[in-house]
PDB file of N, CA and C in Angstrom:
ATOM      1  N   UNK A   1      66.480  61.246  92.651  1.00  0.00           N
ATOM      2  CA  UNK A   1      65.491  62.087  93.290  1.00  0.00           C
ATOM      3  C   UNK A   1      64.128  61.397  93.222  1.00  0.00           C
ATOM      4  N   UNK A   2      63.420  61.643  94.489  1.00  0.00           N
ATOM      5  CA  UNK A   2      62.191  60.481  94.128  1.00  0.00           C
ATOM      6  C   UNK A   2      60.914  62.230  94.164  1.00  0.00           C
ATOM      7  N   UNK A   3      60.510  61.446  93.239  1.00  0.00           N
ATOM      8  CA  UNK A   3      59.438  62.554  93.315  1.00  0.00           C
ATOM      9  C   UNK A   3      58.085  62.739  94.112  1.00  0.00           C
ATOM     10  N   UNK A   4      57.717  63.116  94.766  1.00  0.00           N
ATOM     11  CA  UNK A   4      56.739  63.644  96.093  1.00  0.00           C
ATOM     12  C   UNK A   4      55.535  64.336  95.606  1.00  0.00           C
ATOM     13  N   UNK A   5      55.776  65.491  95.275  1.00  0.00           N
ATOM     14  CA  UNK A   5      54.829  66.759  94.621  1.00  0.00           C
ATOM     15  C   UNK A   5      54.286  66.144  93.285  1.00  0.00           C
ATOM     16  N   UNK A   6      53.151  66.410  92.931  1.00  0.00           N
ATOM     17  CA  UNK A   6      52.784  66.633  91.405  1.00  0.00           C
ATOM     18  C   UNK A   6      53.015  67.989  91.059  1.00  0.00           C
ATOM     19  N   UNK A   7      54.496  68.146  90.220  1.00  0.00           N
ATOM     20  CA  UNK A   7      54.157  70.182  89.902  1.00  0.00           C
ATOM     21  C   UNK A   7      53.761  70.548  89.026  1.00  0.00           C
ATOM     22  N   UNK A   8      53.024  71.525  88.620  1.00  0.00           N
ATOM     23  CA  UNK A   8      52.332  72.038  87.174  1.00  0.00           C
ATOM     24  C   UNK A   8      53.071  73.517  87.908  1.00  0.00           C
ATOM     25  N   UNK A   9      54.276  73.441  86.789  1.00  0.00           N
ATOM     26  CA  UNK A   9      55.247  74.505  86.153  1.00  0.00           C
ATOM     27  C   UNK A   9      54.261  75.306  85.148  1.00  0.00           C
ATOM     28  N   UNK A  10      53.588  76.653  85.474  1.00  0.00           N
ATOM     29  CA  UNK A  10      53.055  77.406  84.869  1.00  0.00           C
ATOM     30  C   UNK A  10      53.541  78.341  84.925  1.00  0.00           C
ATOM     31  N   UNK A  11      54.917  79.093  85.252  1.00  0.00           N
ATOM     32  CA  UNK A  11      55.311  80.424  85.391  1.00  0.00           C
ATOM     33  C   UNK A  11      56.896  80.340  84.732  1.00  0.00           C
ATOM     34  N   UNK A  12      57.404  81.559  85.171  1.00  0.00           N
ATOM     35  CA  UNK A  12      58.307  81.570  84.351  1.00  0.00           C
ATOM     36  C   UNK A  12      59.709  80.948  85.176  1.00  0.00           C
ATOM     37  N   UNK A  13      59.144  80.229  86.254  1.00  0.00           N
ATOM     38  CA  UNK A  13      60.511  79.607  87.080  1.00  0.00           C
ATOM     39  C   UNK A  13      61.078  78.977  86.038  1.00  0.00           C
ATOM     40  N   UNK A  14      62.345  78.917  86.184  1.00  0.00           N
ATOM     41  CA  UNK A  14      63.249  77.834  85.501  1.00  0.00           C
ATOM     42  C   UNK A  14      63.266  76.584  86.721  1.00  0.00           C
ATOM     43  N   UNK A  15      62.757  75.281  86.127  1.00  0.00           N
ATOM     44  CA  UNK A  15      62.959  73.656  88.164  1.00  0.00           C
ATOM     45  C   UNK A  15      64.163  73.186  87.365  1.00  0.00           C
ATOM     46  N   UNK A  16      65.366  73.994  87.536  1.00  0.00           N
ATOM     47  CA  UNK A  16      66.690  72.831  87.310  1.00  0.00           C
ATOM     48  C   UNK A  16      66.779  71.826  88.773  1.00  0.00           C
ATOM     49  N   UNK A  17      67.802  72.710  89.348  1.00  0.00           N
ATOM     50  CA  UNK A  17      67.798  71.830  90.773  1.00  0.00           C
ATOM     51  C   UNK A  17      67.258  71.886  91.819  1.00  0.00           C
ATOM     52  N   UNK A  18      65.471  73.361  91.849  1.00  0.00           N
ATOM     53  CA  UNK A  18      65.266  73.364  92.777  1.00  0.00           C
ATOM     54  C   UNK A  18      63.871  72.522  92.812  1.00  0.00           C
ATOM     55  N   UNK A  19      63.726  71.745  91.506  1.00  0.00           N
ATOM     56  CA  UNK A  19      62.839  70.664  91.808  1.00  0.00           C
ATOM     57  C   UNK A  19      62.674  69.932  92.654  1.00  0.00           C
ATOM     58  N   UNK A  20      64.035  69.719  93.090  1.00  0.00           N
ATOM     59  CA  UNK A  20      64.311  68.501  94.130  1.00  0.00           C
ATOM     60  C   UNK A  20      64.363  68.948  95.668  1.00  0.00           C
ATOM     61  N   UNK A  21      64.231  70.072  95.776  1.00  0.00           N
ATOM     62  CA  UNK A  21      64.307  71.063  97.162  1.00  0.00           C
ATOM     63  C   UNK A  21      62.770  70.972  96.887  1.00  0.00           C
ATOM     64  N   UNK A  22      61.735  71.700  96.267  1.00  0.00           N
ATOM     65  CA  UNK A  22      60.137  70.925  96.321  1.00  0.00           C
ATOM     66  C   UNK A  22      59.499  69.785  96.940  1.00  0.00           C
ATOM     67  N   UNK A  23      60.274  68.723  96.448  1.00  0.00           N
ATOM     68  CA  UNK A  23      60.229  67.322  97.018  1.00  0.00           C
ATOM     69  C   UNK A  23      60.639  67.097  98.193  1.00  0.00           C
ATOM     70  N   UNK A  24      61.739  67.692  98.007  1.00  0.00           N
ATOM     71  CA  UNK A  24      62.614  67.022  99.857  1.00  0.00           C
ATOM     72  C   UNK A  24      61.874  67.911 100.993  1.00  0.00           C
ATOM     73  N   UNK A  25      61.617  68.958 100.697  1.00  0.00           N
ATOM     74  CA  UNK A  25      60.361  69.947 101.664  1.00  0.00           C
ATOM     75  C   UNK A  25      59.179  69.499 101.914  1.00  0.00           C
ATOM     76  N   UNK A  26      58.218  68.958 100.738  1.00  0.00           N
ATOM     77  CA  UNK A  26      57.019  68.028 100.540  1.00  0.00           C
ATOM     78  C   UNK A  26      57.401  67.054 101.800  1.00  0.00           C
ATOM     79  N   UNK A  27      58.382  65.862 101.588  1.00  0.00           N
ATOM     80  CA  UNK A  27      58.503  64.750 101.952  1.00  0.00           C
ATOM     81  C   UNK A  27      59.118  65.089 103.960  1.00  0.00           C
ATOM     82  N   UNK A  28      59.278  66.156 103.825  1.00  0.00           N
ATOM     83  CA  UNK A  28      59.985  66.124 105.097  1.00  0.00           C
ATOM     84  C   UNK A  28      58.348  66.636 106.019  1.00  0.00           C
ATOM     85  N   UNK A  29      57.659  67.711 105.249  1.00  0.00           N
ATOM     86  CA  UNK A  29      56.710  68.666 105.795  1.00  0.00           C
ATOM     87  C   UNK A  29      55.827  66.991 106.450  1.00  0.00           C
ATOM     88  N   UNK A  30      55.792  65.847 105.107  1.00  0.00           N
ATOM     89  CA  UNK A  30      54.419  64.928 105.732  1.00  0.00           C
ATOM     90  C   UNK A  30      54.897  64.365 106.663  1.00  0.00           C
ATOM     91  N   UNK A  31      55.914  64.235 107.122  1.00  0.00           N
ATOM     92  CA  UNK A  31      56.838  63.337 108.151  1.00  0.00           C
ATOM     93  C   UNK A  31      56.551  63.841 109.597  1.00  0.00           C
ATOM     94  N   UNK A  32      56.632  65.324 109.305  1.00  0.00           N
ATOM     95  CA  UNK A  32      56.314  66.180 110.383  1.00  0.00           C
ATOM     96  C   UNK A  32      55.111  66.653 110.927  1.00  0.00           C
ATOM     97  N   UNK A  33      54.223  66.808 109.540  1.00  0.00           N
ATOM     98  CA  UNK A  33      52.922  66.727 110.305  1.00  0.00           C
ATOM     99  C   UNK A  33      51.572  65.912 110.190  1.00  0.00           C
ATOM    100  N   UNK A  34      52.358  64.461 109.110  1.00  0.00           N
ATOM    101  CA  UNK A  34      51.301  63.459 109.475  1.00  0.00           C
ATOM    102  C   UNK A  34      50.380  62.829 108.282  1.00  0.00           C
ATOM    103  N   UNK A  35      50.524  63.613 107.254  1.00  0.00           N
ATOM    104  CA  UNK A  35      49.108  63.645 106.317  1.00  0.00           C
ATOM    105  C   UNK A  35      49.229  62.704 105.188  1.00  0.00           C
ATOM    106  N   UNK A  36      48.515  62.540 104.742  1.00  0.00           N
ATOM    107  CA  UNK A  36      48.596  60.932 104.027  1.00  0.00           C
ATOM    108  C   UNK A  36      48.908  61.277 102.378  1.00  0.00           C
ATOM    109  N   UNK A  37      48.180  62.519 101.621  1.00  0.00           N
ATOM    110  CA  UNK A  37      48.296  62.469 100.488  1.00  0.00           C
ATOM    111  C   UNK A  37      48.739  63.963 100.384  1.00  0.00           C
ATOM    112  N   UNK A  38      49.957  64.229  99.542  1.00  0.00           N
ATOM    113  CA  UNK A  38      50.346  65.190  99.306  1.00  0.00           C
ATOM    114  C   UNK A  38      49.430  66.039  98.380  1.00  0.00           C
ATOM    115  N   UNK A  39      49.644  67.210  98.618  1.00  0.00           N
ATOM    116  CA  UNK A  39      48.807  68.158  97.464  1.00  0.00           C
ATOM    117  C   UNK A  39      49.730  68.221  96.047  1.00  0.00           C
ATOM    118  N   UNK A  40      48.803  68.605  95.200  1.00  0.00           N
ATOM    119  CA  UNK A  40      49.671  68.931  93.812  1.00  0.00           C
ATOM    120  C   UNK A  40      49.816  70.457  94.253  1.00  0.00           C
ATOM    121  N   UNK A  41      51.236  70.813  93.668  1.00  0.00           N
ATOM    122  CA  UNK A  41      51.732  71.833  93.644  1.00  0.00           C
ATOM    123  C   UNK A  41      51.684  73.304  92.353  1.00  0.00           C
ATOM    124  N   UNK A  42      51.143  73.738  92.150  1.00  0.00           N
ATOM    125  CA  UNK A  42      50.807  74.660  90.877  1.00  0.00           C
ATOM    126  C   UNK A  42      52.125  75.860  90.858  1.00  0.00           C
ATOM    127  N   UNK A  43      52.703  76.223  90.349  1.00  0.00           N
ATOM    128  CA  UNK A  43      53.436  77.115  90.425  1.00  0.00           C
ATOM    129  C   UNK A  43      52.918  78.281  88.965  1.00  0.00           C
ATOM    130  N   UNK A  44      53.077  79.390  89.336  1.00  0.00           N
ATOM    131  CA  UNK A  44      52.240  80.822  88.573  1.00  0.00           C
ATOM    132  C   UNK A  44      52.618  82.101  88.771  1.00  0.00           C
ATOM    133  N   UNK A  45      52.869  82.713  87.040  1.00  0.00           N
ATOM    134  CA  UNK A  45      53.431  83.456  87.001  1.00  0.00           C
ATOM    135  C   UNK A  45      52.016  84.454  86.942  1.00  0.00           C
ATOM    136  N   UNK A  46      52.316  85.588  87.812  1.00  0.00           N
ATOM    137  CA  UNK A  46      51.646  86.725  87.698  1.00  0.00           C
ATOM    138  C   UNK A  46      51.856  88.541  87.885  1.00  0.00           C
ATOM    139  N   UNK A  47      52.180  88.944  86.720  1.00  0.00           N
ATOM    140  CA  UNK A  47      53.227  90.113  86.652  1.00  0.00           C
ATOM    141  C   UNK A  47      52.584  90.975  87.476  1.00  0.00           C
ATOM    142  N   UNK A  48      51.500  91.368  87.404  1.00  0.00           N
ATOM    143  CA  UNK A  48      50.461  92.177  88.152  1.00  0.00           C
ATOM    144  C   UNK A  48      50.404  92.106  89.439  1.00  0.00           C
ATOM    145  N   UNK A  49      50.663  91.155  89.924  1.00  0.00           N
ATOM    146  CA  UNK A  49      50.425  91.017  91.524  1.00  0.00           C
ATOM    147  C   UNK A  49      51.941  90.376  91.828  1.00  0.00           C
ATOM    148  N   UNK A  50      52.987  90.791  91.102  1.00  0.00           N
ATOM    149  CA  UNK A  50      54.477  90.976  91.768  1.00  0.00           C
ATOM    150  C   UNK A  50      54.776  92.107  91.858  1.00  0.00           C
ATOM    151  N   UNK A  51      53.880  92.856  91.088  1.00  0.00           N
ATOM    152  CA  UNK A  51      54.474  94.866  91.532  1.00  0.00           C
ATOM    153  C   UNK A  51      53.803  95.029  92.505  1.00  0.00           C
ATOM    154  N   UNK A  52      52.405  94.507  93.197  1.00  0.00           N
ATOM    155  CA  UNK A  52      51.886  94.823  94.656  1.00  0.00           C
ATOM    156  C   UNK A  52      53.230  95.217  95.769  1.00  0.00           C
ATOM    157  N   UNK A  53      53.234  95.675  96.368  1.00  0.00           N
ATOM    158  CA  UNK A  53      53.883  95.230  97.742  1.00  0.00           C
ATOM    159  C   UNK A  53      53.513  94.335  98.475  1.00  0.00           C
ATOM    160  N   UNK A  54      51.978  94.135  98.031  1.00  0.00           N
ATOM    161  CA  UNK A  54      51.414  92.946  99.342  1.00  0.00           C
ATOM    162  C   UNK A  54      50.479  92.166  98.742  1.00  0.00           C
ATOM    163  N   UNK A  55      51.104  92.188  97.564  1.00  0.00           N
ATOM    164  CA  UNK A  55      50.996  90.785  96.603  1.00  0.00           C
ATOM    165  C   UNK A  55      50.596  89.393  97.457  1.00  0.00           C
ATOM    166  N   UNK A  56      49.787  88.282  96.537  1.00  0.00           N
ATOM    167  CA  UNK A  56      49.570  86.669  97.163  1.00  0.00           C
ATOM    168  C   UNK A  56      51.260  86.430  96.846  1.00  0.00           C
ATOM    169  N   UNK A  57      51.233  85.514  97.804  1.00  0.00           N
ATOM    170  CA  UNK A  57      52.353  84.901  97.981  1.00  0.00           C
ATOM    171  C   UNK A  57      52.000  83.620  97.483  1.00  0.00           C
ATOM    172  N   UNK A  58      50.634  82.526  98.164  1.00  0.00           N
ATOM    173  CA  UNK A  58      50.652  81.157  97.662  1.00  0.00           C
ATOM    174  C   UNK A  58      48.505  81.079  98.593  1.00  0.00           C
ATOM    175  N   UNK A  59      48.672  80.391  98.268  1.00  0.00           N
ATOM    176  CA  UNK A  59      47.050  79.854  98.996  1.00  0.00           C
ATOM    177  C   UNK A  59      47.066  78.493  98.752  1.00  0.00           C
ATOM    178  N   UNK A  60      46.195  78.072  99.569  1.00  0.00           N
ATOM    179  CA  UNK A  60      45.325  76.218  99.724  1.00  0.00           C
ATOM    180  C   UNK A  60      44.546  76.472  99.022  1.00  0.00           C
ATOM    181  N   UNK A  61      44.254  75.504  98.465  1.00  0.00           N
ATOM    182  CA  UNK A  61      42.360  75.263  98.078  1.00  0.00           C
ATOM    183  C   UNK A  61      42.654  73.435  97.978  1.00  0.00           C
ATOM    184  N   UNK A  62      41.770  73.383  99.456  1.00  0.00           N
ATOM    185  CA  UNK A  62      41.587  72.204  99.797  1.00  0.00           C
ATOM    186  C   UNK A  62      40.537  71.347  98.888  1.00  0.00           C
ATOM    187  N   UNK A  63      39.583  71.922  97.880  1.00  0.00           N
ATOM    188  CA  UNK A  63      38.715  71.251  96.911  1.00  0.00           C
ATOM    189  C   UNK A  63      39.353  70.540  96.322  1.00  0.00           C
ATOM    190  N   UNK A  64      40.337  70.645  95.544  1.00  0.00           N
ATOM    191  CA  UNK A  64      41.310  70.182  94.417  1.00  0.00           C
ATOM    192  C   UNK A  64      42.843  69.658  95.370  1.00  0.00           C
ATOM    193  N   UNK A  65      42.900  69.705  96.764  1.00  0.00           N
ATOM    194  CA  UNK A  65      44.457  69.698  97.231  1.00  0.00           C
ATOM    195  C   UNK A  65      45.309  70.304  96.809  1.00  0.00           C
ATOM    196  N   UNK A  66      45.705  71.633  96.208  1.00  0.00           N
ATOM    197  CA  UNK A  66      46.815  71.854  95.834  1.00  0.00           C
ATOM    198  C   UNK A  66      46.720  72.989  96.010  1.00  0.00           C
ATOM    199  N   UNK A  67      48.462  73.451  96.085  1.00  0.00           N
ATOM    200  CA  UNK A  67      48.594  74.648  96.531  1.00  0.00           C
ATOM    201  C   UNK A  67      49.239  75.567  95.498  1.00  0.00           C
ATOM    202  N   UNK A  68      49.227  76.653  95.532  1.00  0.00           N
ATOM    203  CA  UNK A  68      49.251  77.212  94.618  1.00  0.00           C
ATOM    204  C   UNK A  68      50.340  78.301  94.703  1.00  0.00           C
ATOM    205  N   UNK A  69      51.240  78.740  94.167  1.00  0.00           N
ATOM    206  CA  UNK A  69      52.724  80.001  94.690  1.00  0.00           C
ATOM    207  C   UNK A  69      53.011  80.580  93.569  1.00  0.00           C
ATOM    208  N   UNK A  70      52.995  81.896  93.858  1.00  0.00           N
ATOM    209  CA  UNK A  70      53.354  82.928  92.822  1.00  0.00           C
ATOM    210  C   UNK A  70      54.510  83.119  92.891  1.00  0.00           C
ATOM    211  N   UNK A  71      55.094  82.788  91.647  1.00  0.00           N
ATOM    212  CA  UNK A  71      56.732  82.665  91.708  1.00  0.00           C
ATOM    213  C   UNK A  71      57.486  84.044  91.035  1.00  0.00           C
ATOM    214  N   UNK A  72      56.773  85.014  90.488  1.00  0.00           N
ATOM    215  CA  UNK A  72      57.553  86.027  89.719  1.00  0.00           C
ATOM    216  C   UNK A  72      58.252  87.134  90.905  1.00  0.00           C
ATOM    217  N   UNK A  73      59.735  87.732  90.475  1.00  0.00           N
ATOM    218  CA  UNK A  73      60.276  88.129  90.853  1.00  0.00           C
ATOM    219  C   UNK A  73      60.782  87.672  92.924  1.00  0.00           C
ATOM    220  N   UNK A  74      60.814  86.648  92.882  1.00  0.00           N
ATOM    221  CA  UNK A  74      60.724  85.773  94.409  1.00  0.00           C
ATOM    222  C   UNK A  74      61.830  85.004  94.209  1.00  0.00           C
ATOM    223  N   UNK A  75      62.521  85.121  95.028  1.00  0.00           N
ATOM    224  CA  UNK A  75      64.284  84.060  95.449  1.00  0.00           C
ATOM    225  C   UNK A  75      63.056  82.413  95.652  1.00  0.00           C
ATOM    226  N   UNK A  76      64.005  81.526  95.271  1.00  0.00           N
ATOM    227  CA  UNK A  76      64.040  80.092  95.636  1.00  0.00           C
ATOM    228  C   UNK A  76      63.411  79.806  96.986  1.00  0.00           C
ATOM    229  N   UNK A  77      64.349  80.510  97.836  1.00  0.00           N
ATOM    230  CA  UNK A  77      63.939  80.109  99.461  1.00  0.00           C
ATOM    231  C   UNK A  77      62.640  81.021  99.729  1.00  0.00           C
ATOM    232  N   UNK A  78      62.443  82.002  99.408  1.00  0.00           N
ATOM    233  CA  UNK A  78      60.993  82.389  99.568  1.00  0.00           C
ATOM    234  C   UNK A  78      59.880  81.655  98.835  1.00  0.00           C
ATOM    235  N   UNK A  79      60.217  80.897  97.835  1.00  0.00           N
ATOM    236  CA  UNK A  79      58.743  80.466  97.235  1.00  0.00           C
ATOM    237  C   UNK A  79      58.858  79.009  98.057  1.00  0.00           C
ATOM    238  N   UNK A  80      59.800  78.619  98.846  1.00  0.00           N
ATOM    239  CA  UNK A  80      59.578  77.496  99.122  1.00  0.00           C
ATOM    240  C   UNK A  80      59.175  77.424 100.494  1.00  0.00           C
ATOM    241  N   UNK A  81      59.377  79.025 101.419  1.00  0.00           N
ATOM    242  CA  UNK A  81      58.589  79.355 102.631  1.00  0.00           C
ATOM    243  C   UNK A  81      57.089  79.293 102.218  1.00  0.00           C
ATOM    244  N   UNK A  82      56.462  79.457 100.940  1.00  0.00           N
ATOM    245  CA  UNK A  82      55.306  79.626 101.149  1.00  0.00           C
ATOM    246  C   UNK A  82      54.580  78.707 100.916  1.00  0.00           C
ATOM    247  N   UNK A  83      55.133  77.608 100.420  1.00  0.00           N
ATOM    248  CA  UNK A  83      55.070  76.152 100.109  1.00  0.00           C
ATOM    249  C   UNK A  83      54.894  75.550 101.758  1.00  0.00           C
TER     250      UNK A  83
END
């Protein structure tokens, strides 16, 4: 697996094998739309804003490049739509 993303694992995801679904999404997304330096990826647990209904899902902050996804109570394939 070649690694793409910088991730800072801050939540309570377990990255067995979907580390590599991170990467291969990263690596496919720059292919597709061009951009030279990937963002670091933050992943964050936040109990409070998973009982919302209309809870953050993820945000940019282009200052620092990286994006940021709230991973509590969220399937695999949804945190990686918001990626």
């Amino acid at each position: 697996m070649m690694k793409f993303l910088k991730i800072n694992n801050k939540s309570n995801l377990s990255l067995g094998t979907e580390e590599e679904l991170f990467h291969s999404l990263g690596q496919f997304a720059q292919k597709r739309m061009g951009f030279q330096k990937p963002p670091a990826l933050n992943l964050v647990s936040d109990e409070g804003n998973a009982d919302k209904p209309l809870g953050k899902t993820a945000y940019y902050d282009p200052q620092s490049m990286s994006v940021t996804i709230y991973t509590d109570g969220r399937h695999t394939k949804d945190i990686l739509r918001s990626l």
